[in-house]
PDB file of N, CA and C in Angstrom:
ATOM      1  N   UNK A   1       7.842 202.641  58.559  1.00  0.00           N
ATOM      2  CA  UNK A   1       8.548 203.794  58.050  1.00  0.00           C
ATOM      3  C   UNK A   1       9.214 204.500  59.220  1.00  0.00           C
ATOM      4  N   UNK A   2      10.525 204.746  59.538  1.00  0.00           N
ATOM      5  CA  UNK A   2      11.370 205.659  59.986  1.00  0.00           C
ATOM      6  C   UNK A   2      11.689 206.339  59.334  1.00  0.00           C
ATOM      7  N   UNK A   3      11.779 207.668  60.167  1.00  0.00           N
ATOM      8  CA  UNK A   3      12.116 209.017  59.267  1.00  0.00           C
ATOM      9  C   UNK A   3      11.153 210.114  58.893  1.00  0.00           C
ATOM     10  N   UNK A   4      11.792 210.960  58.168  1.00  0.00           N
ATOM     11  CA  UNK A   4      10.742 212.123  57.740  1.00  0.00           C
ATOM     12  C   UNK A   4       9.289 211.283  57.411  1.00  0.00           C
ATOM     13  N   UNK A   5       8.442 211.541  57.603  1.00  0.00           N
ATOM     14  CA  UNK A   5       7.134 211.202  57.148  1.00  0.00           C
ATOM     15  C   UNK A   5       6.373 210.377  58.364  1.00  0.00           C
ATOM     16  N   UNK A   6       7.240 209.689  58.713  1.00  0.00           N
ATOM     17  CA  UNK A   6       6.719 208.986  59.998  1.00  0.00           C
ATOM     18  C   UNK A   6       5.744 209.050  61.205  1.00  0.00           C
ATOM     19  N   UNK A   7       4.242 208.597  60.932  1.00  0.00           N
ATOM     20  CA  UNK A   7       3.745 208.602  62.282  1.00  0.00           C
ATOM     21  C   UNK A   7       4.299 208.976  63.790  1.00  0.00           C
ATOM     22  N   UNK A   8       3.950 209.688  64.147  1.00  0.00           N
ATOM     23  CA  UNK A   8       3.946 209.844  65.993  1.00  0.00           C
ATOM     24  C   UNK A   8       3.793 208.660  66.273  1.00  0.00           C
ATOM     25  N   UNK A   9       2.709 207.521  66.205  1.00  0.00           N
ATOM     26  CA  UNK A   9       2.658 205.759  66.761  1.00  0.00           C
ATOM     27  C   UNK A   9       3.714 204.918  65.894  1.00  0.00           C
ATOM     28  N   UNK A  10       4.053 205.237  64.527  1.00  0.00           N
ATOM     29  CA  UNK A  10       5.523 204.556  64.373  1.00  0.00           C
ATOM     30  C   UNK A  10       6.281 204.480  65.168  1.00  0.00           C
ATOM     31  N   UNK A  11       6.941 206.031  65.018  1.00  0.00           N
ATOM     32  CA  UNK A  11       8.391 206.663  65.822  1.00  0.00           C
ATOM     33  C   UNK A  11       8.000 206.108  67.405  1.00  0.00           C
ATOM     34  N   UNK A  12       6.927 205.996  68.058  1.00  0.00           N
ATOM     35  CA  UNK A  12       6.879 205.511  69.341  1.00  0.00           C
ATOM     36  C   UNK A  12       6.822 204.392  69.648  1.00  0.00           C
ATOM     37  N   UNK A  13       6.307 203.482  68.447  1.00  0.00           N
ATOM     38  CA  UNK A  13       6.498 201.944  68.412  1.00  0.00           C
ATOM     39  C   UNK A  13       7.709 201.256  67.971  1.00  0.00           C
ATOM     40  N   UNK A  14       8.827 201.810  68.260  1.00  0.00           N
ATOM     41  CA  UNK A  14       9.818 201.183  68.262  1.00  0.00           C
ATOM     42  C   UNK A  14      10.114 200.931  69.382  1.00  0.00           C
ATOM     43  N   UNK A  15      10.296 201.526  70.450  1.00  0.00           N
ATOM     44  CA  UNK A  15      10.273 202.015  71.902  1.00  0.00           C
ATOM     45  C   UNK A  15      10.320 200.042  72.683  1.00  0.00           C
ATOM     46  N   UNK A  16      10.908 200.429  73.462  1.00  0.00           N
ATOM     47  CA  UNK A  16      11.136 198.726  73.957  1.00  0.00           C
ATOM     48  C   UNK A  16       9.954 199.042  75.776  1.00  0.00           C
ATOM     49  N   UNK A  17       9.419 197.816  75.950  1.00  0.00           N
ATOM     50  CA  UNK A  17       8.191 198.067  76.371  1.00  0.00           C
ATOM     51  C   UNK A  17       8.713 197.213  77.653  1.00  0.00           C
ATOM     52  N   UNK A  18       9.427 198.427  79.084  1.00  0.00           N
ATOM     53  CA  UNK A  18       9.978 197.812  80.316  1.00  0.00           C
ATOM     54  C   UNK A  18       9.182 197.160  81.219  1.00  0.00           C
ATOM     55  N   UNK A  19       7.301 197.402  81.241  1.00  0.00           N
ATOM     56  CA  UNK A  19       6.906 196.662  82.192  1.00  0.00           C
ATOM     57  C   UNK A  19       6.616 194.985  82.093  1.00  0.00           C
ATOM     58  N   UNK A  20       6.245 194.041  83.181  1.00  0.00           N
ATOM     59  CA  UNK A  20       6.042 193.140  83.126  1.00  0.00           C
ATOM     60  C   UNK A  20       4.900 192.680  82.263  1.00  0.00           C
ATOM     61  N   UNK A  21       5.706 191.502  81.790  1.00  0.00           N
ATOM     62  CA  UNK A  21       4.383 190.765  80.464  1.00  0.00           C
ATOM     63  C   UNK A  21       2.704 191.075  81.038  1.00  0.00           C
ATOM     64  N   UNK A  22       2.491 190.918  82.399  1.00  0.00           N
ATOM     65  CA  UNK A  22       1.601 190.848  82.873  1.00  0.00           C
ATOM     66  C   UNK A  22       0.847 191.967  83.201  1.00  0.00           C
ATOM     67  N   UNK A  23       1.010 192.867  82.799  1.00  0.00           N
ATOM     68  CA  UNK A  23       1.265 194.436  83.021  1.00  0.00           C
ATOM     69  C   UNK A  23       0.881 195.200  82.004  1.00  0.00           C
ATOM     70  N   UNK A  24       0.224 194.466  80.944  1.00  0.00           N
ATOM     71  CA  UNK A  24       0.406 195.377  79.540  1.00  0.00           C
ATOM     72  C   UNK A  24      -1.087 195.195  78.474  1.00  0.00           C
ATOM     73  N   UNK A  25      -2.234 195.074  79.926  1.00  0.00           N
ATOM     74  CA  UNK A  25      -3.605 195.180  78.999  1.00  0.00           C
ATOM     75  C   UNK A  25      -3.603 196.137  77.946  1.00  0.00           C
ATOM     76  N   UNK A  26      -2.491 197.458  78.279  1.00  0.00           N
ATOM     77  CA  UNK A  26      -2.920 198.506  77.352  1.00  0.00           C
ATOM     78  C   UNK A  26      -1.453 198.323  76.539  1.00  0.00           C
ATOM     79  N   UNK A  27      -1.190 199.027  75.286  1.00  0.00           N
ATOM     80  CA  UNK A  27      -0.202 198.993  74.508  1.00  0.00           C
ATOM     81  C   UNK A  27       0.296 200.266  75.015  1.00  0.00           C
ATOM     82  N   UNK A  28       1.537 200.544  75.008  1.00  0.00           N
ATOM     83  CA  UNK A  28       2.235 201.483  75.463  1.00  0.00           C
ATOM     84  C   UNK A  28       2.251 202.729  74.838  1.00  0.00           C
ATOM     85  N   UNK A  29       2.831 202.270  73.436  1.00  0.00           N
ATOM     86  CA  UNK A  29       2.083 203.658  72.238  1.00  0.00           C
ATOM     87  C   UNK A  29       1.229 204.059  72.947  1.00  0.00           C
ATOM     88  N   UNK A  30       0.135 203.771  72.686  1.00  0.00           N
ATOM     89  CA  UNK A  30      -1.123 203.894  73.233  1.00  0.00           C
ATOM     90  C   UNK A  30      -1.255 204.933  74.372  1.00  0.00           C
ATOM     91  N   UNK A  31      -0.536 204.834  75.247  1.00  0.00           N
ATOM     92  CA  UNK A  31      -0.771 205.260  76.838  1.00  0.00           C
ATOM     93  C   UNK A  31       0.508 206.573  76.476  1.00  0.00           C
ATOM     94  N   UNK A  32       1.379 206.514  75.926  1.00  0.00           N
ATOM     95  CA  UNK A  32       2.444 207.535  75.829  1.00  0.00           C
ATOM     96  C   UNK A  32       1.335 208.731  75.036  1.00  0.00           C
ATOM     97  N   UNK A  33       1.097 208.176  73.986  1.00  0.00           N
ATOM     98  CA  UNK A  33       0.089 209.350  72.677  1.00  0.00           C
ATOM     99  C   UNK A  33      -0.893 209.466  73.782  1.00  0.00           C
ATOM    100  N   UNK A  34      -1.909 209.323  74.694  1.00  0.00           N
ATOM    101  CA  UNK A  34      -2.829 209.902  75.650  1.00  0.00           C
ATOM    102  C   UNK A  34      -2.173 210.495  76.301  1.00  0.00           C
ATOM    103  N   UNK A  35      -1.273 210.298  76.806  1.00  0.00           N
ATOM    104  CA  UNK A  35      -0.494 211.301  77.757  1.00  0.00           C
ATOM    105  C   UNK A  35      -0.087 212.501  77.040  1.00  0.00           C
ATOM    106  N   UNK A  36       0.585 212.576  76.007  1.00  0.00           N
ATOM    107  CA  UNK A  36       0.873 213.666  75.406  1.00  0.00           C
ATOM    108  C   UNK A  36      -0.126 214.221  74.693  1.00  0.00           C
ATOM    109  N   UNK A  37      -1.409 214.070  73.813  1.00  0.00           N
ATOM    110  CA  UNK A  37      -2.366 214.476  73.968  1.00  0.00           C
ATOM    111  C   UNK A  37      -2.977 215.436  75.036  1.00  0.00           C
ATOM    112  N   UNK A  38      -2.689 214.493  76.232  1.00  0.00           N
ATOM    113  CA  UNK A  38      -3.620 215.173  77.455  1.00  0.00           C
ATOM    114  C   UNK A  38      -2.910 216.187  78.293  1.00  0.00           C
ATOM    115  N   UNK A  39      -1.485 215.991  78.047  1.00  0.00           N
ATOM    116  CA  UNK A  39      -0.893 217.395  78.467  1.00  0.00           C
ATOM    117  C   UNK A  39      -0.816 218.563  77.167  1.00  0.00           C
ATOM    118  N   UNK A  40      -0.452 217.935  76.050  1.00  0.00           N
ATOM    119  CA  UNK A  40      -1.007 219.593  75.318  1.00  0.00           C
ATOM    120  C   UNK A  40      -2.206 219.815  75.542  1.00  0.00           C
ATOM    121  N   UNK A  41      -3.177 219.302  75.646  1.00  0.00           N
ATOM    122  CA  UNK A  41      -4.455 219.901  76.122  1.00  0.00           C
ATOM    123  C   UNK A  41      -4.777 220.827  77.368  1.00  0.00           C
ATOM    124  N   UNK A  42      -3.561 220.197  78.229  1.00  0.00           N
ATOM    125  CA  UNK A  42      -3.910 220.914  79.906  1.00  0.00           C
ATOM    126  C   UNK A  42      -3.889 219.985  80.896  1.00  0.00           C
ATOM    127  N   UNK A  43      -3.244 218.503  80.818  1.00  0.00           N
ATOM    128  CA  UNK A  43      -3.974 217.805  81.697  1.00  0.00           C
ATOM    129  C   UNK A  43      -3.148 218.144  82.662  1.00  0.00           C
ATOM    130  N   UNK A  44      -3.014 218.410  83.959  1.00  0.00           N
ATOM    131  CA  UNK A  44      -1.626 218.397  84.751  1.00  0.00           C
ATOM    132  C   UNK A  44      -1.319 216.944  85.306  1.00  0.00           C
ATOM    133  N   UNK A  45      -1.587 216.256  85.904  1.00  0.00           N
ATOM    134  CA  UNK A  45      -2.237 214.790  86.489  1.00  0.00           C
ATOM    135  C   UNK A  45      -2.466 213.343  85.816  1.00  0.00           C
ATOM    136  N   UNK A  46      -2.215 212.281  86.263  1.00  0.00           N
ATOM    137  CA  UNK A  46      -2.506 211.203  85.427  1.00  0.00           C
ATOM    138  C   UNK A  46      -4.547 210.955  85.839  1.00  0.00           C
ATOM    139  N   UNK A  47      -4.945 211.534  86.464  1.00  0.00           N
ATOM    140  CA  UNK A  47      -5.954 211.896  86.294  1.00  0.00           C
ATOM    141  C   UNK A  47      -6.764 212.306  85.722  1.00  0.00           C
ATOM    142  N   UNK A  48      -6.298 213.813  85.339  1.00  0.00           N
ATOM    143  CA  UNK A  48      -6.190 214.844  84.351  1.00  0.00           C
ATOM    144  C   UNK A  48      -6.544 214.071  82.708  1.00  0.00           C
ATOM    145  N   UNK A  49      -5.797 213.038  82.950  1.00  0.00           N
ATOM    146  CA  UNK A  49      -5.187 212.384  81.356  1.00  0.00           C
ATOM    147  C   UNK A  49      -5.925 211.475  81.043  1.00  0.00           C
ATOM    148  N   UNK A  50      -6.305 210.568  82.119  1.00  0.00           N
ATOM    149  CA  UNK A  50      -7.475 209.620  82.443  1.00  0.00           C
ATOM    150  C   UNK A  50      -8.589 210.500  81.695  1.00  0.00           C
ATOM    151  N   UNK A  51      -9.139 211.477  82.494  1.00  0.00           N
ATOM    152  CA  UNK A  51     -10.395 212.101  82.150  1.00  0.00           C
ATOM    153  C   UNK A  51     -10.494 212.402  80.639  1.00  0.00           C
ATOM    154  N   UNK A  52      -9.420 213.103  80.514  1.00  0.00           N
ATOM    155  CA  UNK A  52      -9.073 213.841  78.952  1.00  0.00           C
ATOM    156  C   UNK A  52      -9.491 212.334  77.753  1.00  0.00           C
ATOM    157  N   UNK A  53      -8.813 211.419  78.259  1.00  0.00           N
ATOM    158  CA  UNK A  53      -8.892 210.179  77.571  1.00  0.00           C
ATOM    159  C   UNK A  53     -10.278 209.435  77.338  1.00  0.00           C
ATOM    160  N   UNK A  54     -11.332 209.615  78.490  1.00  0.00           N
ATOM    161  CA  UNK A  54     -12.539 209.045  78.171  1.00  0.00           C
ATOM    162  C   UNK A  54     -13.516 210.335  77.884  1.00  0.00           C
ATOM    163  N   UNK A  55     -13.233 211.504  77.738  1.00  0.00           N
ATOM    164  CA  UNK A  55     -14.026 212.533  77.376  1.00  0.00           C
ATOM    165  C   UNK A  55     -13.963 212.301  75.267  1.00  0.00           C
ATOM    166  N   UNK A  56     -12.508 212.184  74.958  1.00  0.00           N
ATOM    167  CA  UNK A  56     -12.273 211.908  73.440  1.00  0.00           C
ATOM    168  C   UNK A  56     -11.887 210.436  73.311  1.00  0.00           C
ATOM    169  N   UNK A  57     -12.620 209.827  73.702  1.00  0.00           N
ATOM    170  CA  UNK A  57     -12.398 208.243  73.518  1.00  0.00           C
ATOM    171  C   UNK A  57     -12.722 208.157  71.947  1.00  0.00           C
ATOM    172  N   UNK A  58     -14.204 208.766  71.320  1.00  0.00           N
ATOM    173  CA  UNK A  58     -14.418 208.614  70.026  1.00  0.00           C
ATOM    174  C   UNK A  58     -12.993 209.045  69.215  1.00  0.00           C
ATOM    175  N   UNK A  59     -12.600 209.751  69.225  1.00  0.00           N
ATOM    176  CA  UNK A  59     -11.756 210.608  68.628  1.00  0.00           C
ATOM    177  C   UNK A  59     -10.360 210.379  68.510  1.00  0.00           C
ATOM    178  N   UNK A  60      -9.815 209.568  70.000  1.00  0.00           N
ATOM    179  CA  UNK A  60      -8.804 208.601  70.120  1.00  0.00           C
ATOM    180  C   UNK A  60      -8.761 207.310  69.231  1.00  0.00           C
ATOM    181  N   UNK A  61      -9.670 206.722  68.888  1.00  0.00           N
ATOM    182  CA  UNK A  61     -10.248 205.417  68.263  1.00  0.00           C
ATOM    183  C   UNK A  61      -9.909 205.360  66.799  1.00  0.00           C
ATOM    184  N   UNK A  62      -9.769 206.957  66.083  1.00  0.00           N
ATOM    185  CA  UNK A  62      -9.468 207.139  64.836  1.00  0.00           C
ATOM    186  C   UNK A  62      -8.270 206.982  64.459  1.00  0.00           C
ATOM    187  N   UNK A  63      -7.395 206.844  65.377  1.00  0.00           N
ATOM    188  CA  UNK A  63      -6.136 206.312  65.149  1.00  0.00           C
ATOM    189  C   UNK A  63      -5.208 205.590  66.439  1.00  0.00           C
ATOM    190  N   UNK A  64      -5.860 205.029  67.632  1.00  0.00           N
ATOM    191  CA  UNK A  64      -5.473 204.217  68.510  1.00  0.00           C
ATOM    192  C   UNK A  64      -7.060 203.058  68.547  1.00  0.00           C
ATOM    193  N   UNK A  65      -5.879 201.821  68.861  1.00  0.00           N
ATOM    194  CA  UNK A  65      -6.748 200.472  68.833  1.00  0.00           C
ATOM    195  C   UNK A  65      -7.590 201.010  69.878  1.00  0.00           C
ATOM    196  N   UNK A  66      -7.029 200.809  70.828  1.00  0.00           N
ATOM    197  CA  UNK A  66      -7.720 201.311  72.491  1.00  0.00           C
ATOM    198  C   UNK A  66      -8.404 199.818  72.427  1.00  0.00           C
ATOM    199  N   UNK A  67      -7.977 198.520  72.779  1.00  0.00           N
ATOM    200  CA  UNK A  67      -9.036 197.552  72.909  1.00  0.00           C
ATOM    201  C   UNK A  67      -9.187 197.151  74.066  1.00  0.00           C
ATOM    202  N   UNK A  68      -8.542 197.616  75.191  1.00  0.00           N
ATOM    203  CA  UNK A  68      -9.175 197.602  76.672  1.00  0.00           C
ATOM    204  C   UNK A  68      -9.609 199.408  77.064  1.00  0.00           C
ATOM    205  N   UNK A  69     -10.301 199.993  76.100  1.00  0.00           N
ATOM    206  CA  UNK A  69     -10.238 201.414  76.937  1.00  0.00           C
ATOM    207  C   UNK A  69      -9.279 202.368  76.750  1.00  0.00           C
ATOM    208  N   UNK A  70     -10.063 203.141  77.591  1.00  0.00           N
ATOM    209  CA  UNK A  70      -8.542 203.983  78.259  1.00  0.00           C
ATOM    210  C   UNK A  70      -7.862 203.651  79.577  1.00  0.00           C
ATOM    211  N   UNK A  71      -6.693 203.828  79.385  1.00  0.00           N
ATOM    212  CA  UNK A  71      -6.128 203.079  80.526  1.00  0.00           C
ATOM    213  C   UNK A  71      -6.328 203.987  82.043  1.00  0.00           C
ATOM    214  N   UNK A  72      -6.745 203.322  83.113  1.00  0.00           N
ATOM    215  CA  UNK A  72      -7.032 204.020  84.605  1.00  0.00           C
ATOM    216  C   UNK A  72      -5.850 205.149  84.747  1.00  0.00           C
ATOM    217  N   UNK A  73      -6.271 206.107  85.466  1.00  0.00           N
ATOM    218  CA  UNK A  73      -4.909 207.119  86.284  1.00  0.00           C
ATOM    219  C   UNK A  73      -3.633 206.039  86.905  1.00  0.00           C
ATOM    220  N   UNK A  74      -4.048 205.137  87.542  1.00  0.00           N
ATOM    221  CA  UNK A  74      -3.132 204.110  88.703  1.00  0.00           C
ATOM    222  C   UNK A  74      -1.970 203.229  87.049  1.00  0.00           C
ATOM    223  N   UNK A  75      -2.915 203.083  85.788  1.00  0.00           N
ATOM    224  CA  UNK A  75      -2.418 202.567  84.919  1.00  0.00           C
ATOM    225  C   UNK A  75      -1.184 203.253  84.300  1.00  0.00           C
ATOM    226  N   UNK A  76      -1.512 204.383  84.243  1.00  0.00           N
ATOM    227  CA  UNK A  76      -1.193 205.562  82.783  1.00  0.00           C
ATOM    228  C   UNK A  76       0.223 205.861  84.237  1.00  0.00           C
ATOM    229  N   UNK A  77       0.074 205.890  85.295  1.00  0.00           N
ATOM    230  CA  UNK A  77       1.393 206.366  86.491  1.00  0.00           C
ATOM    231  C   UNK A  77       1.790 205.339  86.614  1.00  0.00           C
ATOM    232  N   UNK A  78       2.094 203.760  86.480  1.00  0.00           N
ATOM    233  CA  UNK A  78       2.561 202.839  86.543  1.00  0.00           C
ATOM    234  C   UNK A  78       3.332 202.624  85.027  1.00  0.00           C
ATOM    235  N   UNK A  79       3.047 203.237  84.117  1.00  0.00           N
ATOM    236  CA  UNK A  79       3.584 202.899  82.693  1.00  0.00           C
ATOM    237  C   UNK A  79       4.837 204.319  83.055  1.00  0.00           C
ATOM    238  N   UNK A  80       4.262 205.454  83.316  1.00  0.00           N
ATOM    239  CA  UNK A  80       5.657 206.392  83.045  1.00  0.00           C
ATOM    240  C   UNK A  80       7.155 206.176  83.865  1.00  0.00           C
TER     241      UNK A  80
END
């Protein structure tokens, strides 16, 4: 579904995915919705976002696969 009604992980899974094949334990959705999560929360830092991410890992899970985790700080600054 595009358009009014549309998921936040829809509308972001269209998104064309620039890093290398080899590069992509985590899904990108994935790592964009933690990031934005973790800055409305406060995160300043891919650190910040890291932490934020394994503090609500349960809670992330309710609507992200997450099947490697949350992705490292070095991960989540290599994807932006």
């Amino acid at each position: 579904m595009n358009g009014v009604g549309a998921t936040l992980t829809e509308h972001l899974g269209t998104l064309e995915d620039p890093r290398a094949r080899h590069l992509t334990d985590h899904k990108l959705v994935e790592i964009i919705i933690i990031a934005i999560c973790g800055v409305i929360c406060g995160a300043e830092t891919w650190t910040d976002i890291e932490l934020f991410g394994n503090e609500r890992l349960e809670w992330l899970r309710q609507f992200l696969e997450l099947e490697n985790g949350i992705p490292s700080h070095d991960t989540l600054a290599a994807a932006s």
